[in-house]
Protein backbone atom coordinates (compact mmCIF):
# COMPACT_ATOMS: atom_id res chain seq x y z
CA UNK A 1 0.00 0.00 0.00
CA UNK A 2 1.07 3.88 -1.00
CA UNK A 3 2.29 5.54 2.34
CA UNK A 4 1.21 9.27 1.76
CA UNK A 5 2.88 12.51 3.16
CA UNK A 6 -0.67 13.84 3.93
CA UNK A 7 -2.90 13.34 6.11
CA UNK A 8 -5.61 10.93 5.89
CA UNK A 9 -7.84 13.01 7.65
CA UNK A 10 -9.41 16.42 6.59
CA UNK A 11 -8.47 19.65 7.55
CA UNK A 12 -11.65 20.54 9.69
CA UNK A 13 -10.82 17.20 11.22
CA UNK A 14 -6.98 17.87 11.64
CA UNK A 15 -7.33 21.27 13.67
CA UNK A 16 -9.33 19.39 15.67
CA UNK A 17 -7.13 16.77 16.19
CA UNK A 18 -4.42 18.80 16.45
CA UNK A 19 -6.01 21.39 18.93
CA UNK A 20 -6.47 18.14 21.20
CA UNK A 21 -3.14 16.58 20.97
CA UNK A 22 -1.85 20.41 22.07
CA UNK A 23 -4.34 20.34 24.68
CA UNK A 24 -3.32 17.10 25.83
CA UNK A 25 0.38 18.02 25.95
CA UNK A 26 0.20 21.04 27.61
CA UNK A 27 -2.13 18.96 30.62
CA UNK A 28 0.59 16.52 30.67
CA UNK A 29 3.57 18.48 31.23
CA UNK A 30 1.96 20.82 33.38
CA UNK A 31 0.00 18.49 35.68
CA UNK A 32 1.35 14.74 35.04
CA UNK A 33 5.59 14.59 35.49
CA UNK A 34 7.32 11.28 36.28
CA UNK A 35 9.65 12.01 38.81
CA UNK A 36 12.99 10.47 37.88
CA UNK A 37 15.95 11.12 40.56
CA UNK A 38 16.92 14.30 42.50
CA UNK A 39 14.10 16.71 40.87
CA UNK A 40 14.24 15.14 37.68
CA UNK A 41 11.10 14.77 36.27
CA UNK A 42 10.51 12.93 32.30
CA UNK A 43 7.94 14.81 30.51
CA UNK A 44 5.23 12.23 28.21
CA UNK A 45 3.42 15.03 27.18
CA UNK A 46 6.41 15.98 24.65
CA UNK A 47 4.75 12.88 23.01
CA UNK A 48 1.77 14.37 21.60
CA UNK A 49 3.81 15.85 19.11
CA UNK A 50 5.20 12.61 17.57
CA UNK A 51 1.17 11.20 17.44
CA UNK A 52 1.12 14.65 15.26
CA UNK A 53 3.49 13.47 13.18
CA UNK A 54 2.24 10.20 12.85
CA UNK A 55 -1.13 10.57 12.57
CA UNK A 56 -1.60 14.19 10.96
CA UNK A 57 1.28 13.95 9.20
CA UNK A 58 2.78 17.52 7.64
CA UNK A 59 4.14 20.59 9.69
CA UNK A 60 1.11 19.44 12.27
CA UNK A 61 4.05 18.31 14.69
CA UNK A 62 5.36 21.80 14.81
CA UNK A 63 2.19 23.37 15.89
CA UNK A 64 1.73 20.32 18.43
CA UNK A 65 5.10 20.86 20.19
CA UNK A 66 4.68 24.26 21.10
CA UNK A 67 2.09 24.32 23.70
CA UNK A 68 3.32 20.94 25.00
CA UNK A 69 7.01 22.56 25.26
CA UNK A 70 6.05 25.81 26.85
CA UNK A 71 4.59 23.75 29.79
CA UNK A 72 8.13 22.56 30.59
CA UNK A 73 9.22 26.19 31.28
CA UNK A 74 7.87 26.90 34.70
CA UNK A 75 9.22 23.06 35.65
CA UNK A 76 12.64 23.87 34.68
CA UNK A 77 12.63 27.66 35.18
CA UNK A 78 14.44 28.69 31.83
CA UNK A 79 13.03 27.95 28.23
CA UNK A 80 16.21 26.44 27.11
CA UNK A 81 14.76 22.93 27.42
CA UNK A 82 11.59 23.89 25.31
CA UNK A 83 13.07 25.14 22.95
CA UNK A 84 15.58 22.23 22.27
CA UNK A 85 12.31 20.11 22.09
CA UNK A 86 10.46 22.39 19.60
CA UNK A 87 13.65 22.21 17.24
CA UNK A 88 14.09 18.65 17.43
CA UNK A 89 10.55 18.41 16.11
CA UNK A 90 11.18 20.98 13.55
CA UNK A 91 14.15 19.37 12.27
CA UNK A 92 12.62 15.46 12.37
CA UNK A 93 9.64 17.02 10.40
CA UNK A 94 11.78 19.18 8.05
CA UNK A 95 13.86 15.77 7.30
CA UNK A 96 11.27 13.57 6.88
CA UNK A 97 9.14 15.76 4.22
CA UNK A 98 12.24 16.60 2.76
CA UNK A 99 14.78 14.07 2.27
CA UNK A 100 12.71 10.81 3.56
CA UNK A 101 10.97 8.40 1.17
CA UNK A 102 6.78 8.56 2.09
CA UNK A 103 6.56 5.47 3.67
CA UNK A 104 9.37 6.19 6.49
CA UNK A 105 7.12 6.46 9.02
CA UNK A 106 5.56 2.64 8.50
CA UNK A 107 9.17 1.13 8.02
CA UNK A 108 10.25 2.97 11.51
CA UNK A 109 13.18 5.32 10.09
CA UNK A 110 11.77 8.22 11.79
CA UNK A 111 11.98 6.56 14.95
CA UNK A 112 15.07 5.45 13.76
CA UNK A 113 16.59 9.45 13.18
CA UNK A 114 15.14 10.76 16.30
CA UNK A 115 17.03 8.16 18.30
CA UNK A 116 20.35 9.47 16.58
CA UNK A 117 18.89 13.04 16.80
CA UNK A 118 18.47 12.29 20.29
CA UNK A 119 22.33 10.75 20.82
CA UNK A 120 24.13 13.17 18.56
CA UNK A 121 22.79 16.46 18.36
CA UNK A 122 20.22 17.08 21.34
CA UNK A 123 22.70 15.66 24.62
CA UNK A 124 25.07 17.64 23.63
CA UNK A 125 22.80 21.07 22.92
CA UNK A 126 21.39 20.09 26.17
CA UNK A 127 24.84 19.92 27.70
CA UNK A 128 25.92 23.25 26.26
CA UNK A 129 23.35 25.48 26.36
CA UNK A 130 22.29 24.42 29.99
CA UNK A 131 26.33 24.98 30.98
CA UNK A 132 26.87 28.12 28.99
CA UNK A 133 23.64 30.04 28.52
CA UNK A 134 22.12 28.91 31.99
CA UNK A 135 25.57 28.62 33.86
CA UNK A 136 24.84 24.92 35.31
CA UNK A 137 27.92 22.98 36.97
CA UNK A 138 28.68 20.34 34.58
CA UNK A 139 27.81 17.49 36.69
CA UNK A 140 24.48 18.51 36.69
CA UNK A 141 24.69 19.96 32.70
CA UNK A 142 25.72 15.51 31.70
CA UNK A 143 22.65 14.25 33.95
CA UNK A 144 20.45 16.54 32.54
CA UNK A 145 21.94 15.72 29.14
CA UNK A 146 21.31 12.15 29.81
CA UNK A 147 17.87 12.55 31.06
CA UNK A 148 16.74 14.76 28.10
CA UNK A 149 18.33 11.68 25.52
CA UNK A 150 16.62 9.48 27.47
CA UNK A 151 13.19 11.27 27.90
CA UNK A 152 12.95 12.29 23.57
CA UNK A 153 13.20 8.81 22.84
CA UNK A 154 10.64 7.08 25.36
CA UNK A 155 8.73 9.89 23.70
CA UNK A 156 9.14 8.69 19.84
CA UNK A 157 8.03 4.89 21.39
C-alpha cells in the first residue's frame, strides 16, 4: 500500500485533532511529570507531538510541540529545554518531508533518526546550552543531558 505525506484526515478534522493533541500536551507536562531522581522529572506530554506526526502527518508536529514545550518552562525555570524540544521536532519534520521516502514512518526510520537526533545532536545542545547560557555545573549539565536523551526517545516509542 502507498504511504502518503498527507494526512488521511481532513483539515476541519486535523485542527481538531491537532487542537487536542496540544491540549493534551500542555495537561501533561503541566500536571502529570514522572519524577525520575533528585528533581528530575521525564515529561510524556512531549509525546503528543510525535502522534502529530504520525497521525496528521505535515508541519502538524510543529504546531503540536509548542504548547506541550512551553509547559516545561515553569518546571525547569528557563526555556532552554523547550526550545531544544520544539527544534528537534522541527528538524525530524523538516527531514522527513524533505529528504525521507513517504513510507518512512511505516518502516520505523523516523523513529530510527530521532534516536540518533536524540544521541548526537540534542545531549550535547542540552549539555551546552544548559552549561553556557544557563551557567549549570557540569555534573548537573551531563545528567540533565542524559535525562533529556533518554526522555525524547521514550517519547518517539
Amino acid at each position: 500500500m502507498y504511504a502518503s505525506r498527507h494526512s488521511k484526515f481532513s483539515k476541519k478534522k486535523s485542527i481538531v485533532i491537532a487542537t487536542f493533541l496540544c491540549a493534551l500536551g500542555f495537561i501533561i507536562n503541566a500536571k502529570f511529570q514522572i519524577p525520575l531522581f533528585l528533581n528530575f522529572y521525564l515529561l510524556l506530554g512531549l509525546s503528543t507531538a510525535w502522534l502529530g506526526l504520525f497521525f496528521l502527518r505535515g508541519w502538524w508536529s510543529v504546531v503540536i510541540s509548542i504548547p506541550a514545550a512551553c509547559a516545561s518552562i515553569p518546571l525547569f525555570g528557563h526555556p532552554v529545554s523547550a526550545f531544544l524540544f520544539v527544534m528537534q521536532v522541527f528538524i525530524v519534520t523538516w527531514v522527513y518531508r524533505n529528504k525521507m521516502v513517504d513510507d518512512a514512518i511505516e518502516k520505523g526510520h523516523v523513529l530510527f533518526f530521532v534516536i540518533l537526533y536524540a544521541l548526537f545532536i540534542l545531549g550535547p545542545l542540552y549539555y551546552l546550552g544548559l552549561h553556557y547560557l544557563v551557567e549549570i555545573p557540569y555534573e548537573a549539565c551531563r545528567l540533565v543531558a542524559y535525562k533529556a536523551i533518554l526522555n525524547s526517545t521514550l517519547c518517539v516509542l
